[in-house]
PDB file of N, CA and C in Angstrom:
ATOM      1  N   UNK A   1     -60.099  36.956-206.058  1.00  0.00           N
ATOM      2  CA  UNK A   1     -59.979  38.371-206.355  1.00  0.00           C
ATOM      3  C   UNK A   1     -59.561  38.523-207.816  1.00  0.00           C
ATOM      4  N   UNK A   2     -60.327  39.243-208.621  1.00  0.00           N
ATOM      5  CA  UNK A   2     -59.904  39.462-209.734  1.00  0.00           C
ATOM      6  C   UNK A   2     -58.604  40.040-209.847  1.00  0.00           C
ATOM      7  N   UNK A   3     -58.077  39.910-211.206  1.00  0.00           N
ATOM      8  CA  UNK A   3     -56.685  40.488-211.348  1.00  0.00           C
ATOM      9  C   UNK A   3     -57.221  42.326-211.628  1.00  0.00           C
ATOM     10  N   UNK A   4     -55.745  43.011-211.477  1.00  0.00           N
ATOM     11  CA  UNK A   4     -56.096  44.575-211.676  1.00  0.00           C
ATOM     12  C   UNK A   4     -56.317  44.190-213.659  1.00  0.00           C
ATOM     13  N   UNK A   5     -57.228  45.048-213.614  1.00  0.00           N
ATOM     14  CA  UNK A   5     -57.573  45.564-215.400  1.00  0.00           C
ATOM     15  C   UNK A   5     -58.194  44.585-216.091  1.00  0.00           C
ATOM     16  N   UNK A   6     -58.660  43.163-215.116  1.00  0.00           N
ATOM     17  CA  UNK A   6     -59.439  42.230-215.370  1.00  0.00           C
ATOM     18  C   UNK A   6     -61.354  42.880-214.951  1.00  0.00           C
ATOM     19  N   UNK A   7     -61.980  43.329-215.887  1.00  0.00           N
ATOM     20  CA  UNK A   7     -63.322  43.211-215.926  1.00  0.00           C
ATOM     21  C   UNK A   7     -64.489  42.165-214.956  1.00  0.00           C
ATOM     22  N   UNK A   8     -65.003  42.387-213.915  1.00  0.00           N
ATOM     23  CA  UNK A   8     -65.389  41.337-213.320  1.00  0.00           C
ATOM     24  C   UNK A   8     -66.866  40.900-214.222  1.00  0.00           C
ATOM     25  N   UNK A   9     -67.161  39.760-214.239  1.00  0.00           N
ATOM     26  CA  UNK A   9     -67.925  39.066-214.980  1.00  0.00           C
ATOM     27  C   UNK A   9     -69.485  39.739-214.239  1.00  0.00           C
ATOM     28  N   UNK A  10     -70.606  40.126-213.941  1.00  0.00           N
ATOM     29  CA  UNK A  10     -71.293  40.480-213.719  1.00  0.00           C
ATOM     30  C   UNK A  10     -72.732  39.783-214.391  1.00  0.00           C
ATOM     31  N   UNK A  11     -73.789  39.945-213.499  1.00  0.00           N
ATOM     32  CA  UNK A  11     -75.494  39.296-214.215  1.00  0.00           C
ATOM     33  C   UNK A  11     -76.093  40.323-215.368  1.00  0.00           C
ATOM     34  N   UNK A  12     -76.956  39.389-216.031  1.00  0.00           N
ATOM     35  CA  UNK A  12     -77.371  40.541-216.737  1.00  0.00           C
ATOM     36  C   UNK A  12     -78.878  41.091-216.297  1.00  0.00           C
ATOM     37  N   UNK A  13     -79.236  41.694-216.843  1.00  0.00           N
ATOM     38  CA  UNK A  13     -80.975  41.926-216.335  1.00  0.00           C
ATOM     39  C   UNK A  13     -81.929  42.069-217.357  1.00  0.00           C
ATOM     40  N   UNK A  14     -83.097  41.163-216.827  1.00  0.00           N
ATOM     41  CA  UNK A  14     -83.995  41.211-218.076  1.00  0.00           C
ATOM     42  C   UNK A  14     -85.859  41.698-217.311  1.00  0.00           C
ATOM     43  N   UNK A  15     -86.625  42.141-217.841  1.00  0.00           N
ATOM     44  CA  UNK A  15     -87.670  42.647-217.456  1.00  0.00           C
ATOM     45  C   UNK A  15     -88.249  41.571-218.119  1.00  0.00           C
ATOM     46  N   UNK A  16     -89.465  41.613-217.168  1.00  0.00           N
ATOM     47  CA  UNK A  16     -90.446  40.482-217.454  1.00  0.00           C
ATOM     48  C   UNK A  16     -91.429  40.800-217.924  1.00  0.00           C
ATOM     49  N   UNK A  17     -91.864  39.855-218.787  1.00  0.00           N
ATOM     50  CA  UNK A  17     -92.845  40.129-220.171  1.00  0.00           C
ATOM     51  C   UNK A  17     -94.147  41.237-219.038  1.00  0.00           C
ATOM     52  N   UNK A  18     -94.877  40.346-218.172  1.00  0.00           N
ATOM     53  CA  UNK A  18     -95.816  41.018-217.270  1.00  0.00           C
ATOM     54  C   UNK A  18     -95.612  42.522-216.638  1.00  0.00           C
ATOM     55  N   UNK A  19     -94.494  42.768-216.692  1.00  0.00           N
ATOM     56  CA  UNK A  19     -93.805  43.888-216.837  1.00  0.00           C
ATOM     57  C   UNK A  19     -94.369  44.974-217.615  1.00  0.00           C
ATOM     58  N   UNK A  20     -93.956  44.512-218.902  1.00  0.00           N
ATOM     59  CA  UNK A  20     -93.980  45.288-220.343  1.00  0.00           C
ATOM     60  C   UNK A  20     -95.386  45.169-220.065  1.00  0.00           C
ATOM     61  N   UNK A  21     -96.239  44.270-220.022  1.00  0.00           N
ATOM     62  CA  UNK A  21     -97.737  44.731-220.584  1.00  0.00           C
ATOM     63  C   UNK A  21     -98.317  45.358-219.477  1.00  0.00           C
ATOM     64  N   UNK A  22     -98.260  45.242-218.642  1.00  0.00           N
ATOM     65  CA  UNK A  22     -98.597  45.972-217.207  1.00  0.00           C
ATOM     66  C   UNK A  22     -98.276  47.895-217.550  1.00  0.00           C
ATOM     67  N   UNK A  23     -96.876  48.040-218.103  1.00  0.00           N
ATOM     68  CA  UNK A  23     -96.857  49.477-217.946  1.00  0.00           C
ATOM     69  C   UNK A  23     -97.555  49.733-219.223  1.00  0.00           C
ATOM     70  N   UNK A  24     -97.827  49.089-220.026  1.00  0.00           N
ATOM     71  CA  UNK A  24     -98.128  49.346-221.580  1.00  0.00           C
ATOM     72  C   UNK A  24     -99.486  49.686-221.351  1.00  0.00           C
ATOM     73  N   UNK A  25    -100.249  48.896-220.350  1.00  0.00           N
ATOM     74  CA  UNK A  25    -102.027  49.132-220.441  1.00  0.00           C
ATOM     75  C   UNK A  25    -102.277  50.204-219.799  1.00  0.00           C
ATOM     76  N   UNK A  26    -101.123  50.592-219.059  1.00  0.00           N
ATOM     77  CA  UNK A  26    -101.725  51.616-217.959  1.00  0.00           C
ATOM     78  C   UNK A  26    -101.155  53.191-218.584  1.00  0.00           C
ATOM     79  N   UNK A  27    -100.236  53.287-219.825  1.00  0.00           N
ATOM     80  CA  UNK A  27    -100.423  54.121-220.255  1.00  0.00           C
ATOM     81  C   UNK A  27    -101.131  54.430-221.160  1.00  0.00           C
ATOM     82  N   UNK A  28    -101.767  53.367-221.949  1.00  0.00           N
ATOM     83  CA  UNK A  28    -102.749  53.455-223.036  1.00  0.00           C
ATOM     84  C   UNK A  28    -104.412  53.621-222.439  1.00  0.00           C
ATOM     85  N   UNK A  29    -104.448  53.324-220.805  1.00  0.00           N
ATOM     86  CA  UNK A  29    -105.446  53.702-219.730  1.00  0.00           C
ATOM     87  C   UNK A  29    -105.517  55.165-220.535  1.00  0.00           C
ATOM     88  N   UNK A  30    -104.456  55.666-219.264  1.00  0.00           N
ATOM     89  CA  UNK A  30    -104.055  57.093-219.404  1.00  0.00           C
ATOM     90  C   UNK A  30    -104.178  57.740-220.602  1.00  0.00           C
ATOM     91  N   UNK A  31    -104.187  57.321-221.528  1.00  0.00           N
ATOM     92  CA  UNK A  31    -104.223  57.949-222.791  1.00  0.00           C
ATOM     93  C   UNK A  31    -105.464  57.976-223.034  1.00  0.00           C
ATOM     94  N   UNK A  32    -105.990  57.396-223.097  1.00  0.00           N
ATOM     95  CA  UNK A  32    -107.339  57.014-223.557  1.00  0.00           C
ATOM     96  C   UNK A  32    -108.577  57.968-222.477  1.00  0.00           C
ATOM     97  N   UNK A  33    -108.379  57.876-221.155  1.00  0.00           N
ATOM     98  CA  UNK A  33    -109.139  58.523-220.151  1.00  0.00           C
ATOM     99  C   UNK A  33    -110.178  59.258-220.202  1.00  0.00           C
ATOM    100  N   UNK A  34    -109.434  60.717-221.100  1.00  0.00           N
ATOM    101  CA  UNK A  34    -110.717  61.709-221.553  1.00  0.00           C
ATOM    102  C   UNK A  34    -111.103  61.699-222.492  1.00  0.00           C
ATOM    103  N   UNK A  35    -111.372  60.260-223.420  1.00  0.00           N
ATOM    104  CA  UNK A  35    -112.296  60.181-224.208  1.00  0.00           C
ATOM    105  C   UNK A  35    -113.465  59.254-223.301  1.00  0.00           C
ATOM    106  N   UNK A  36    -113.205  58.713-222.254  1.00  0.00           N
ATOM    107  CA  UNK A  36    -114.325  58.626-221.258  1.00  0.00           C
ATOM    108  C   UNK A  36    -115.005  59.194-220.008  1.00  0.00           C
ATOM    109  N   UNK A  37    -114.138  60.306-220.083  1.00  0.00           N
ATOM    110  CA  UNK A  37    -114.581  61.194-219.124  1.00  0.00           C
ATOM    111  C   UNK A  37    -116.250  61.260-219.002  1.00  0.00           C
ATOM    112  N   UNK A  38    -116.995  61.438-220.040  1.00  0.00           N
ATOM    113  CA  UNK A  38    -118.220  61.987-220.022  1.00  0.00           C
ATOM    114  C   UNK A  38    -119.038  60.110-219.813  1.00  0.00           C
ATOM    115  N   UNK A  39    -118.829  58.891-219.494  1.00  0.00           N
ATOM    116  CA  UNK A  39    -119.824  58.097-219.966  1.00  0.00           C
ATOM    117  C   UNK A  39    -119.477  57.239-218.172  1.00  0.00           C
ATOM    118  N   UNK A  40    -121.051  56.907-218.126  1.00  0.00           N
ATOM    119  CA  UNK A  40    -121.023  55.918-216.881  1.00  0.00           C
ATOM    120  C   UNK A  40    -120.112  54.728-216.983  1.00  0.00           C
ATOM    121  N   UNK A  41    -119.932  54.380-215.695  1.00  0.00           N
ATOM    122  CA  UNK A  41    -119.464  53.078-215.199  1.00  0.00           C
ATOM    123  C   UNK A  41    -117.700  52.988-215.583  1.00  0.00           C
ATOM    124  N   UNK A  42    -117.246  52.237-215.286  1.00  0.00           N
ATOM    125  CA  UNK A  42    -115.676  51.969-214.939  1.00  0.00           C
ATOM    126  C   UNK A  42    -115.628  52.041-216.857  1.00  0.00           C
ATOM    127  N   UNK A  43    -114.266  52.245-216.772  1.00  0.00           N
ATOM    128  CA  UNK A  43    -113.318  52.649-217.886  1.00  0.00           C
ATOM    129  C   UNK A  43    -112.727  51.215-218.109  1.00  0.00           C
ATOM    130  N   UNK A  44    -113.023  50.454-219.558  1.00  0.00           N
ATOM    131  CA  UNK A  44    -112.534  49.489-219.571  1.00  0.00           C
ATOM    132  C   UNK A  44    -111.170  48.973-220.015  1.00  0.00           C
ATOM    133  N   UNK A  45    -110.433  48.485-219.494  1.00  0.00           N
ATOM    134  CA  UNK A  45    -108.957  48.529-219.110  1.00  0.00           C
ATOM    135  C   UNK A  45    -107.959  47.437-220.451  1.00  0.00           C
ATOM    136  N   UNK A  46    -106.976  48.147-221.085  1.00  0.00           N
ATOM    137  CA  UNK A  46    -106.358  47.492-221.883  1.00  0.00           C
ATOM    138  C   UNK A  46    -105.677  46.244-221.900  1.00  0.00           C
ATOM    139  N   UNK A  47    -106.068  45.150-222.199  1.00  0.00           N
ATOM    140  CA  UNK A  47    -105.440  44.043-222.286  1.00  0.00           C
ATOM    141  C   UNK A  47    -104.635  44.182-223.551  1.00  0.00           C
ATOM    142  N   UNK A  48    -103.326  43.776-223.269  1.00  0.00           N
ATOM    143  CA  UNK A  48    -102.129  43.609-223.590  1.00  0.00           C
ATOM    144  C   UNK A  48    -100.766  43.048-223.750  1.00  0.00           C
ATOM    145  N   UNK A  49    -100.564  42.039-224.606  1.00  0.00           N
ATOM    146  CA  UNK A  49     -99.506  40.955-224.559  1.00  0.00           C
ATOM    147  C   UNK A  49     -98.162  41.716-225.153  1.00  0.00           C
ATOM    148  N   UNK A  50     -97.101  41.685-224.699  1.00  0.00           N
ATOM    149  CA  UNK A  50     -95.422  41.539-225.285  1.00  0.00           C
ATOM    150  C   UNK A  50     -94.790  40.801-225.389  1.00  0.00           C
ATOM    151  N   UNK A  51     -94.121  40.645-226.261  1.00  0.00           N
ATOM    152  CA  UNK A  51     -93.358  39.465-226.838  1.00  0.00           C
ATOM    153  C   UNK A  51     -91.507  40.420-226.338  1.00  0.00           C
ATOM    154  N   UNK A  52     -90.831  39.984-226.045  1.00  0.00           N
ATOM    155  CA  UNK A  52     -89.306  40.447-225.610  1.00  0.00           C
ATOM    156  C   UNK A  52     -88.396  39.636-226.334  1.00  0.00           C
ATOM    157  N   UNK A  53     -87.962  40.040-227.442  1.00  0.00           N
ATOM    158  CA  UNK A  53     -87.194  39.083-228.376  1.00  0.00           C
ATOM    159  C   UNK A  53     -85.452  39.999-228.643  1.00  0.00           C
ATOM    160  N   UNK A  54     -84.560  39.084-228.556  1.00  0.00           N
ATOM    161  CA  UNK A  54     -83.570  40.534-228.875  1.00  0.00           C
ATOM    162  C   UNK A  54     -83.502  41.389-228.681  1.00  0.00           C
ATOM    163  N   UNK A  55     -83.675  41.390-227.190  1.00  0.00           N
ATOM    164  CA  UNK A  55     -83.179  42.715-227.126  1.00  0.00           C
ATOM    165  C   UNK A  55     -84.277  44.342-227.268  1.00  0.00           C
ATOM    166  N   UNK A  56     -85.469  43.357-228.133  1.00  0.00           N
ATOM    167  CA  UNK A  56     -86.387  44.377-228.006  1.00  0.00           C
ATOM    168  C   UNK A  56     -87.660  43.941-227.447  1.00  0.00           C
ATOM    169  N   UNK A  57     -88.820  44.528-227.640  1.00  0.00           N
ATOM    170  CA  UNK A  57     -90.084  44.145-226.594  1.00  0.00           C
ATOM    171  C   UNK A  57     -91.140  44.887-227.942  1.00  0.00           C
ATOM    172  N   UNK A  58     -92.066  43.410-228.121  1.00  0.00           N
ATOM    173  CA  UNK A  58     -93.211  43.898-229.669  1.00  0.00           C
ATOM    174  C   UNK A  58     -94.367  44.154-228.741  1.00  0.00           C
ATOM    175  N   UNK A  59     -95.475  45.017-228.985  1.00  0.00           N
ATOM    176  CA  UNK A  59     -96.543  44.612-227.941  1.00  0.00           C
ATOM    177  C   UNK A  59     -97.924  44.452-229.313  1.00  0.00           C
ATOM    178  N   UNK A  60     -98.930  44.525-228.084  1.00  0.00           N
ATOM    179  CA  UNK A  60    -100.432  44.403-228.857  1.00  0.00           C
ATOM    180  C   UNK A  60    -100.913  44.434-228.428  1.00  0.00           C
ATOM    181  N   UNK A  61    -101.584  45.231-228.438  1.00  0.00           N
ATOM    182  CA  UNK A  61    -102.882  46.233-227.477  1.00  0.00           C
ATOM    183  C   UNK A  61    -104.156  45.827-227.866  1.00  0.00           C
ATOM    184  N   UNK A  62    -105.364  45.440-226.993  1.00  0.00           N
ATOM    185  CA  UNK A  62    -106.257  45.204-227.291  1.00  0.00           C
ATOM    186  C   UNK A  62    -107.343  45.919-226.655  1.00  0.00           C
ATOM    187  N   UNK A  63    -108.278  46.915-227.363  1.00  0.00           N
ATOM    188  CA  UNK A  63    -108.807  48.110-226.899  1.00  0.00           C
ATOM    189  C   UNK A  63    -110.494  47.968-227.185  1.00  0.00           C
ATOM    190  N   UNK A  64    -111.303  48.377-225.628  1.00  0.00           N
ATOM    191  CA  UNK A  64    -112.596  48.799-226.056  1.00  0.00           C
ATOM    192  C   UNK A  64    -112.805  49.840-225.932  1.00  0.00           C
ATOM    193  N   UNK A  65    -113.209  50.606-227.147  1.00  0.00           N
ATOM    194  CA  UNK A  65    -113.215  52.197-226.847  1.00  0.00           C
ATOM    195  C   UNK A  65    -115.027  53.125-227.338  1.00  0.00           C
ATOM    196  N   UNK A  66    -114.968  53.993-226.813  1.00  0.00           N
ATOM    197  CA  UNK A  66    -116.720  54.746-227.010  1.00  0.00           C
ATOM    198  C   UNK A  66    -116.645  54.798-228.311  1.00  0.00           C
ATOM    199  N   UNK A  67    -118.208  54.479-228.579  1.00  0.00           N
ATOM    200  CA  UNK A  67    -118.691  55.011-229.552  1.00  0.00           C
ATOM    201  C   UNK A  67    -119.713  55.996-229.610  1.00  0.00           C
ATOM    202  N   UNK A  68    -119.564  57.112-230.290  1.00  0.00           N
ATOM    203  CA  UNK A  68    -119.093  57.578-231.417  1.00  0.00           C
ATOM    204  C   UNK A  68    -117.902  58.303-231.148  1.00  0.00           C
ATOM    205  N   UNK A  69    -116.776  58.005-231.732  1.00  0.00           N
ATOM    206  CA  UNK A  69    -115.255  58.814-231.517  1.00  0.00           C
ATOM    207  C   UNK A  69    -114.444  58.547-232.896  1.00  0.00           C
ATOM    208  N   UNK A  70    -113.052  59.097-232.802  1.00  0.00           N
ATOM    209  CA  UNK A  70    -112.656  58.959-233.614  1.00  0.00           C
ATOM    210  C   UNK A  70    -111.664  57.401-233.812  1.00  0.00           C
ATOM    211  N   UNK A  71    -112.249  56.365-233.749  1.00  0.00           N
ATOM    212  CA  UNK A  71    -111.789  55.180-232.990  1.00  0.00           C
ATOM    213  C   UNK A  71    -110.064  55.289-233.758  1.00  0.00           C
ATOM    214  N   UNK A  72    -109.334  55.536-235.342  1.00  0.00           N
ATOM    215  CA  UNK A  72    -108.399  55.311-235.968  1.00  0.00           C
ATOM    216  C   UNK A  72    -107.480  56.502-234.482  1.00  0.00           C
ATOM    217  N   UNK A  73    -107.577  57.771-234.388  1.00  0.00           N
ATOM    218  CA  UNK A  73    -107.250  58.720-233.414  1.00  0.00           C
ATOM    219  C   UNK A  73    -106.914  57.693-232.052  1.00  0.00           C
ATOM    220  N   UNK A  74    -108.261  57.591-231.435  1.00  0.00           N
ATOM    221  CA  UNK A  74    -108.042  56.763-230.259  1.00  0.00           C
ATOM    222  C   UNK A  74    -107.189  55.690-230.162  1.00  0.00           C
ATOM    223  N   UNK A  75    -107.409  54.450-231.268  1.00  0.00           N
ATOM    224  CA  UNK A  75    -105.897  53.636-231.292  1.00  0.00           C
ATOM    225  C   UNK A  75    -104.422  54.140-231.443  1.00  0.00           C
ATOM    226  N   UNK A  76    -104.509  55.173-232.037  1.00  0.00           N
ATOM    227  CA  UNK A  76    -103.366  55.638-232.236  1.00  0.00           C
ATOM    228  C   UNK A  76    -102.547  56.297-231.518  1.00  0.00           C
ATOM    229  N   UNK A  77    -103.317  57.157-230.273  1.00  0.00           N
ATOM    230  CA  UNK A  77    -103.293  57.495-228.979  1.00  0.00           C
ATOM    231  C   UNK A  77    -102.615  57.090-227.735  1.00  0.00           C
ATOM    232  N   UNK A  78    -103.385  55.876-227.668  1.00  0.00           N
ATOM    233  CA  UNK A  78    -103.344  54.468-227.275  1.00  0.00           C
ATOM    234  C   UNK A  78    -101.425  54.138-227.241  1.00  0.00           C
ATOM    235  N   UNK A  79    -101.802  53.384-228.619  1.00  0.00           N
ATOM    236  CA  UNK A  79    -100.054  52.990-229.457  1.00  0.00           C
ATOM    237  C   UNK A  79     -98.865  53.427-229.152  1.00  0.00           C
ATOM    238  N   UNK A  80     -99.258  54.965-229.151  1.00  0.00           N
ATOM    239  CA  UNK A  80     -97.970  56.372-229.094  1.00  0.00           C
ATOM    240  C   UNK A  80     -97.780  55.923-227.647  1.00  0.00           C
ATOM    241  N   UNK A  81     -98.993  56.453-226.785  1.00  0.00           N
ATOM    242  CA  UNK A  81     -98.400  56.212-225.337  1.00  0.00           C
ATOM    243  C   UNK A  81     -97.837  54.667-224.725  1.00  0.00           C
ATOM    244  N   UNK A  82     -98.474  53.862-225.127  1.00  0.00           N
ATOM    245  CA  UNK A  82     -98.019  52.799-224.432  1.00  0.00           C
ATOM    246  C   UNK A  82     -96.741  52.333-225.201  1.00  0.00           C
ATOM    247  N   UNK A  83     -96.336  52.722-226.530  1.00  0.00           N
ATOM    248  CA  UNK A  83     -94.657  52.835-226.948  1.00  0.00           C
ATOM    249  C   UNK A  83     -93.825  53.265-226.288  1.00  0.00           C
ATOM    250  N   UNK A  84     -93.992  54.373-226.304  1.00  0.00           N
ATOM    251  CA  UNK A  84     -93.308  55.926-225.492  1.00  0.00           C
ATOM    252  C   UNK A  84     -93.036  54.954-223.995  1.00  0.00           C
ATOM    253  N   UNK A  85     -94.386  54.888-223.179  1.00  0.00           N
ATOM    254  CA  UNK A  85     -93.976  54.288-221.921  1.00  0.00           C
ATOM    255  C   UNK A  85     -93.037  53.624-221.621  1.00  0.00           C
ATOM    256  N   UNK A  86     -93.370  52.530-222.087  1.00  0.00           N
ATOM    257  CA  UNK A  86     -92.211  51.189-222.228  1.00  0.00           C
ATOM    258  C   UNK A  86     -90.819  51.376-222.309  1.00  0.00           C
ATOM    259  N   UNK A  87     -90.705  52.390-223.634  1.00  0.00           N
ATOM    260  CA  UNK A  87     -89.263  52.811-223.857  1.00  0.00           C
ATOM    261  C   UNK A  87     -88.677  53.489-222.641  1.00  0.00           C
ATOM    262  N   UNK A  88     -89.541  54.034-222.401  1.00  0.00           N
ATOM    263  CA  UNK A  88     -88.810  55.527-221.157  1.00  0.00           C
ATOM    264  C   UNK A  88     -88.745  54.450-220.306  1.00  0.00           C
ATOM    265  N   UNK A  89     -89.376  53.791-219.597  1.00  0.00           N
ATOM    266  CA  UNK A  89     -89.784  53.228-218.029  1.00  0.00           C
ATOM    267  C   UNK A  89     -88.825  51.831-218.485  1.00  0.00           C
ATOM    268  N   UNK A  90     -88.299  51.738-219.397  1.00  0.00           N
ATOM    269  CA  UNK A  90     -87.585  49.949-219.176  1.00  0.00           C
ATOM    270  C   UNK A  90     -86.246  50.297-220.141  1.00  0.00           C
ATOM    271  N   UNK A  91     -86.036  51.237-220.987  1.00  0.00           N
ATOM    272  CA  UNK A  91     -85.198  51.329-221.328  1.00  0.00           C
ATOM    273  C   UNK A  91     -85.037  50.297-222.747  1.00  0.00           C
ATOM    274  N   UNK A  92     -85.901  49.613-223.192  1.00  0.00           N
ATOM    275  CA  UNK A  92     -86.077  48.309-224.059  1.00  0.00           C
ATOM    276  C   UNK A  92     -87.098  49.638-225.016  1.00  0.00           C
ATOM    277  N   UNK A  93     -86.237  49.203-225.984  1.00  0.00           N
ATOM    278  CA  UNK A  93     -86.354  49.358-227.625  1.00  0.00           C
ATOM    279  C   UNK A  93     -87.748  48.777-228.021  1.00  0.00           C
ATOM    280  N   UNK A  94     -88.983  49.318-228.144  1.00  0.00           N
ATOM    281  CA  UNK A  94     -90.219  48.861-228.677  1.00  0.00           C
ATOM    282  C   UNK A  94     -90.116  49.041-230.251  1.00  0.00           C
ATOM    283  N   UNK A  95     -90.035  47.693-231.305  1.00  0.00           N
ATOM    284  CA  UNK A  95     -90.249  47.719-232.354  1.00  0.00           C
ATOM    285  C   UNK A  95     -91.299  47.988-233.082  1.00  0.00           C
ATOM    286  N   UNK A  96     -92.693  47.870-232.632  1.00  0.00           N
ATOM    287  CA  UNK A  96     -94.304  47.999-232.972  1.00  0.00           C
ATOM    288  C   UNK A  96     -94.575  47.820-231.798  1.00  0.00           C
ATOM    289  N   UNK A  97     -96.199  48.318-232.331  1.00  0.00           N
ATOM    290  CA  UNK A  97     -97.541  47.445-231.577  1.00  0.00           C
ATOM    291  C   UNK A  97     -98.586  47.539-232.090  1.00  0.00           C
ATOM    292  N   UNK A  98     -99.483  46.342-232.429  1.00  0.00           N
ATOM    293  CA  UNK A  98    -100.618  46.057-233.201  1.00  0.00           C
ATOM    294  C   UNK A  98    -101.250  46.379-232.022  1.00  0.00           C
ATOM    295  N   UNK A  99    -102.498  47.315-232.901  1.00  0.00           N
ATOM    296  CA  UNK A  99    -103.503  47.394-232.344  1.00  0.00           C
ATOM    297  C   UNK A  99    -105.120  47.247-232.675  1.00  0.00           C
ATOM    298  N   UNK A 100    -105.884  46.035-231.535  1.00  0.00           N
ATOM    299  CA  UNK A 100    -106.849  45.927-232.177  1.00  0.00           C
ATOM    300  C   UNK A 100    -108.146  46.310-231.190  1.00  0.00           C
ATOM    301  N   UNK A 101    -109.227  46.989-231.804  1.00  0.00           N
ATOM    302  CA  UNK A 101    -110.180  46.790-231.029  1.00  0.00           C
ATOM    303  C   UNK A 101    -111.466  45.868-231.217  1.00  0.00           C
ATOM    304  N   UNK A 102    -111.488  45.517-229.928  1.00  0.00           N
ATOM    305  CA  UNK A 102    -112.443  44.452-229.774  1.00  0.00           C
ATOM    306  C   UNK A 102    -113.392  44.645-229.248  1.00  0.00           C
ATOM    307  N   UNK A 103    -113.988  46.068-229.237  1.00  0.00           N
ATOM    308  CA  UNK A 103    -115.377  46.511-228.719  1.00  0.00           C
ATOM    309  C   UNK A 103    -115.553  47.684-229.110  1.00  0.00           C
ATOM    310  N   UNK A 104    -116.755  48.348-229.324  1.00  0.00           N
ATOM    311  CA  UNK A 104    -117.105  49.388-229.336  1.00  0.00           C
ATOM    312  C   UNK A 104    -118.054  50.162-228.117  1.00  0.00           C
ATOM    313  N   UNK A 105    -117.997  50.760-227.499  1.00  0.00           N
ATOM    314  CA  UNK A 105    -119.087  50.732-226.008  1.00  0.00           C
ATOM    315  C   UNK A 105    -120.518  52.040-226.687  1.00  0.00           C
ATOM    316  N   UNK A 106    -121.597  51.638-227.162  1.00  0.00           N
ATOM    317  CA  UNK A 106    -122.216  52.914-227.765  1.00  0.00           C
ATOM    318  C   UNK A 106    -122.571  53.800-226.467  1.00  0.00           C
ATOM    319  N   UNK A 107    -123.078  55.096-226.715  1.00  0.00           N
ATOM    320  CA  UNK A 107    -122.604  56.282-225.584  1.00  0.00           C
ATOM    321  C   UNK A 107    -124.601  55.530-225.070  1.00  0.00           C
ATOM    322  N   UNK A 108    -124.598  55.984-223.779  1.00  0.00           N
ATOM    323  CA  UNK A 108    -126.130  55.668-223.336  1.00  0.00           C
ATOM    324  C   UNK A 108    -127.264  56.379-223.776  1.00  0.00           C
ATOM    325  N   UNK A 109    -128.425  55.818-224.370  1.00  0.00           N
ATOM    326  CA  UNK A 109    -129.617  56.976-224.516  1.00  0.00           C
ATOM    327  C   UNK A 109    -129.687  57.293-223.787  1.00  0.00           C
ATOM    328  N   UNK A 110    -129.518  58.565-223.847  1.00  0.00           N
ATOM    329  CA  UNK A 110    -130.564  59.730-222.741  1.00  0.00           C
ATOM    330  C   UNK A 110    -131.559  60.201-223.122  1.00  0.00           C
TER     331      UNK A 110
END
C-alpha cells in the first residue's frame, strides 16, 4: 500500500504507429471524396506512413488524385485533414506531413 501523499507509479500509453496512419488515410479519404464524386469506380485510398518520435507523430501521405483538378488544393486538403484528425482523435502533437502524389487518374472520355 502506498504511503498517504505518495503518488502511485502508474503505465504510460502509447498509440501505435498503424494507428496514426489508419486515422490519417481515412480522413484525407474524407477530404478528398467530393473531388470524386463525379468519376467511376472505387475511390483510391491513401497510403500513409507515421513516424511517432517524442512525443510527437510526423506523417506522409501518399495520394492518387483526378485529373484535371486543382492537385496543389487537393494535397493540401488532404494534409489539413489528416493533421487536424490525428491531433483531435490521439491527442499527439503532429509536427508535418509530406505530401506526395503518386498518380494522377485522367477523368474518362465520354
Amino acid at each position: 500500500m502506498a504511503h498517504p501523499g505518495v503518488v502511485a507509479q502508474r503505465g504510460g500509453e502509447r498509440v501505435a504507429d498503424r494507428v496514426y496512419r489508419r486515422i490519417a488515410a481515412r480522413a484525407a479519404a474524407d477530404a478528398l471524396a467530393p473531388a470524386w464524386r463525379d468519376r467511376p469506380g472505387p475511390v483510391p485510398r491513401p497510403k500513409v506512413s507515421a513516424l511517432f518520435s517524442h512525443g510527437r507523430v510526423r506523417l506522409t501521405l501518399h495520394l492518387e488524385l483526378p485529373f484535371p483538378s486543382d492537385v496543389g488544393t487537393l494535397a493540401r486538403t488532404a494534409r489539413d485533414a489528416a493533421c487536424r484528425t490525428v491531433a483531435e482523435l490521439t491527442g499527439t502533437p503532429v509536427t508535418g506531413a509530406d505530401v506526395i502524389v503518386d498518380r494522377l487518374h485522367p477523368a474518362a472520355a465520354g
